[in-house]
Protein backbone atom coordinates (compact mmCIF):
# COMPACT_ATOMS: atom_id res chain seq x y z
CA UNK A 1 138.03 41.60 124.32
CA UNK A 2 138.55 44.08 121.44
CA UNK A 3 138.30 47.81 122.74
CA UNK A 4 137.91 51.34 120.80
CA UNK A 5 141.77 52.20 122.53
CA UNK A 6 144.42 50.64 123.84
CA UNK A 7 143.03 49.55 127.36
CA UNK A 8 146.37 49.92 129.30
CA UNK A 9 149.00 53.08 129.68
CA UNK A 10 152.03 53.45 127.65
CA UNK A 11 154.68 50.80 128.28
CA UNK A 12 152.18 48.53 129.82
CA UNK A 13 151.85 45.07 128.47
CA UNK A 14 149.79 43.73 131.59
CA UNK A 15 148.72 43.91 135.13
CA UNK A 16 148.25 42.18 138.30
CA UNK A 17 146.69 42.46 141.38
CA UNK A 18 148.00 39.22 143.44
CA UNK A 19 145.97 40.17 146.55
CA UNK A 20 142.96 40.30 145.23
CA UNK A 21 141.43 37.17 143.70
CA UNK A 22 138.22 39.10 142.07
CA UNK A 23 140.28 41.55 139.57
CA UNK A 24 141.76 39.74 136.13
CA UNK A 25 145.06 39.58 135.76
CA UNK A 26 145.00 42.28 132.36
CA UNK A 27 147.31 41.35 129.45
CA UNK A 28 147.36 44.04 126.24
CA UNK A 29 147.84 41.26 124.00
CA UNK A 30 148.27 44.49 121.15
CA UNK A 31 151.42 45.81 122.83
CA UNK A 32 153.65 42.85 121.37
CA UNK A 33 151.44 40.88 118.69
CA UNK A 34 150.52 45.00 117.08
CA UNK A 35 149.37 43.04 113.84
CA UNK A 36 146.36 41.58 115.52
CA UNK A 37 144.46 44.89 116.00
CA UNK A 38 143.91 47.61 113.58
CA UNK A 39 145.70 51.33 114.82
CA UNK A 40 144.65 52.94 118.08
CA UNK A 41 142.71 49.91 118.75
CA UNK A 42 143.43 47.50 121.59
CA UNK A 43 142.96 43.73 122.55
CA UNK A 44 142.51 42.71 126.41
CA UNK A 45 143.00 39.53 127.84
CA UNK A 46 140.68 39.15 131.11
CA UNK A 47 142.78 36.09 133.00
CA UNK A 48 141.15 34.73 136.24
CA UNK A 49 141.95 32.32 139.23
CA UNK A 50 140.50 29.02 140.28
CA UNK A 51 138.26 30.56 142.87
CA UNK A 52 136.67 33.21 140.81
CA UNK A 53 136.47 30.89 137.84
CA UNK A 54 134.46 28.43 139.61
CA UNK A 55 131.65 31.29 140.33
CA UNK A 56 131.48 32.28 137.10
CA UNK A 57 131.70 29.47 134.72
CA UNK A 58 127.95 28.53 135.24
CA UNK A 59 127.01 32.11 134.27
CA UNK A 60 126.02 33.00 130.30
CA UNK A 61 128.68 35.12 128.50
CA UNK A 62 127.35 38.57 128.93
CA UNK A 63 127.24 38.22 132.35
CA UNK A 64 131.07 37.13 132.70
CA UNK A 65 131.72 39.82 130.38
CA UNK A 66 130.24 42.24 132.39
CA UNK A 67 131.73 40.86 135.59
CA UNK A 68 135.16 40.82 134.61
CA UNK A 69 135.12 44.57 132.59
CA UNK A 70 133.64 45.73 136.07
CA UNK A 71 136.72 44.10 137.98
CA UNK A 72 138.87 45.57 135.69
CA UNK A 73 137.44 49.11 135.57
CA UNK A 74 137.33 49.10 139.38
CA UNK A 75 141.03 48.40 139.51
CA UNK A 76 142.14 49.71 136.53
CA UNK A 77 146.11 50.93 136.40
CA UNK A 78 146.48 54.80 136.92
CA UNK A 79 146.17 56.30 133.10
CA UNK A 80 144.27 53.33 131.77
CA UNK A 81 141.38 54.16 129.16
CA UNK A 82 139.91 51.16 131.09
CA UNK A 83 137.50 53.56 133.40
CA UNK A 84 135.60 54.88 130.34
CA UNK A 85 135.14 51.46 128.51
CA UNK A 86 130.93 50.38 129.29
CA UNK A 87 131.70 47.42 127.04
CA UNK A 88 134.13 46.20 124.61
CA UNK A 89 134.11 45.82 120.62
CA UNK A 90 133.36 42.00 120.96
CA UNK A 91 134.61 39.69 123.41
CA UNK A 92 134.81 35.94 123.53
CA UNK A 93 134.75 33.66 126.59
CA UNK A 94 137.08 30.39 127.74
CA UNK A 95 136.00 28.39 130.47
CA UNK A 96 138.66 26.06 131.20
CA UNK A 97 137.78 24.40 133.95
CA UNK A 98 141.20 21.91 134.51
CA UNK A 99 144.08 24.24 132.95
CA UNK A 100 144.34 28.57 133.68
CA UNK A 101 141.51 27.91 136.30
CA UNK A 102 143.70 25.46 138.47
CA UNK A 103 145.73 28.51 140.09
CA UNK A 104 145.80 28.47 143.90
CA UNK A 105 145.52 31.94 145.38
CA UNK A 106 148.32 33.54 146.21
CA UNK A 107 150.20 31.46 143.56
CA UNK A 108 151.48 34.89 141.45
CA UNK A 109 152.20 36.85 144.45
CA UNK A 110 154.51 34.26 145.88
CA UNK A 111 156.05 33.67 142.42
CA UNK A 112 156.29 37.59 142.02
CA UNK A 113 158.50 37.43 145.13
CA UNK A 114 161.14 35.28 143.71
CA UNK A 115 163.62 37.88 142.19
CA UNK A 116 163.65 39.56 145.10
CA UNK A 117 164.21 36.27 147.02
CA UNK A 118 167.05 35.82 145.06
CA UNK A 119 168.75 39.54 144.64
CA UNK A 120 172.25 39.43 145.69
CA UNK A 121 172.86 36.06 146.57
CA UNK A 122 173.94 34.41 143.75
CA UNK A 123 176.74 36.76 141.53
CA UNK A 124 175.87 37.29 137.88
CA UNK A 125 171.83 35.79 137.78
CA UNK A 126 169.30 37.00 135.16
CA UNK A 127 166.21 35.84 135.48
CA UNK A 128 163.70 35.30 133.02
CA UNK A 129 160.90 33.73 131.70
CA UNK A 130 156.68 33.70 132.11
CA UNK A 131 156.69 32.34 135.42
CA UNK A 132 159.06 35.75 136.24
CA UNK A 133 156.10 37.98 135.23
CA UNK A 134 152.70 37.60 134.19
CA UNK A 135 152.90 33.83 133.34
CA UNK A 136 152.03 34.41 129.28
CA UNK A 137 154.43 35.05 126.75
CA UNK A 138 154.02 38.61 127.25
CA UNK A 139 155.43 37.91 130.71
CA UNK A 140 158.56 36.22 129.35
CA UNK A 141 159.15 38.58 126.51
CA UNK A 142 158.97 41.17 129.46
CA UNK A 143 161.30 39.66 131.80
CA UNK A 144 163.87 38.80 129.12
CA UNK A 145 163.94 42.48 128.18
CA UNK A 146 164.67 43.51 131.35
CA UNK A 147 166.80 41.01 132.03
CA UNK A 148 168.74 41.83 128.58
CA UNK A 149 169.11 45.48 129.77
CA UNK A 150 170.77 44.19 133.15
CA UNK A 151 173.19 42.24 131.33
CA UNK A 152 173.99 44.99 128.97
CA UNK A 153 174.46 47.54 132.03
CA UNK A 154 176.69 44.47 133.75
CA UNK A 155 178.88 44.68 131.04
CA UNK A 156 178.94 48.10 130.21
CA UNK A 157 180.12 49.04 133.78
CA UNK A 158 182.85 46.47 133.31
CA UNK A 159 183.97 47.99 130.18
CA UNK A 160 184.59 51.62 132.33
């Protein structure tokens, strides 16, 4: 969906809301791919589960549209532009009914909870990768940032 503004706050490349299978999973696809909308102008992925998918599928475009903005403005991260958008730019629809769709709920929250699984019990790990965020590439380019920045403060303390 193309928007007037950037639809997420500063430093946000996505969101998620693992307990709640009606809100989209929100990825600024204009926070790392810039190029792809003009200045002050944003592009939003609306992601959505199996469960949710399956309801609207059968529905015509502008409704889905409309369903998914409204689950999105309804939840929208504190400082997001999101709650004054009544429709976006343009917007095109996927319905993929055997690949993104095929998500179990619950999926992201339990794969959310693996660093924390792991913190501490095994010296020196770094994860990173898509499934260690928002499973997209903005996800991995996310989580190998940060985990960059934990190696570099590893080492840095071991320099002292």
């Amino acid at each position: 969906m193309g928007l007037d503004q950037p639809s997420l706050p500063a430093g946000w490349h996505g969101a998620l809301y693992p307990e709640d299978d009606d809100t989209p999973m929100l990825l600024a696809r204009s926070v790392f791919l810039p190029a792809c909308a003009p200045p002050g102008k944003g592009i939003l992925d609306l992601l959505i589960g199996r469960d949710r998918a399956r309801e609207l599928i059968p529905l015509d475009d502008d409704e889905i549209e409309r369903e998914l903005l409204g689950a999105a403005r309804r939840k929208a991260p504190p400082g997001s532009a999101l709650p004054g958008v009544d429709e976006g730019l343009f917007y095109r629809v996927y319905r993929w009914e055997e690949a993104l769709c095929m998500g179990a709920p619950g999926m992201l929250a339990a794969v959310a909870n693996i660093p924390g699984q792991l913190a501490g019990r095994i010296d020196n790990l770094f994860l990173a990768g898509d499934y260690m965020g928002v499973p997209s590439v903005n996800g991995a380019l996310s989580s190998g940032n940060s985990a960059a920045i934990e190696v570099a403060g590893l080492l840095e303390s071991r320099a002292d």
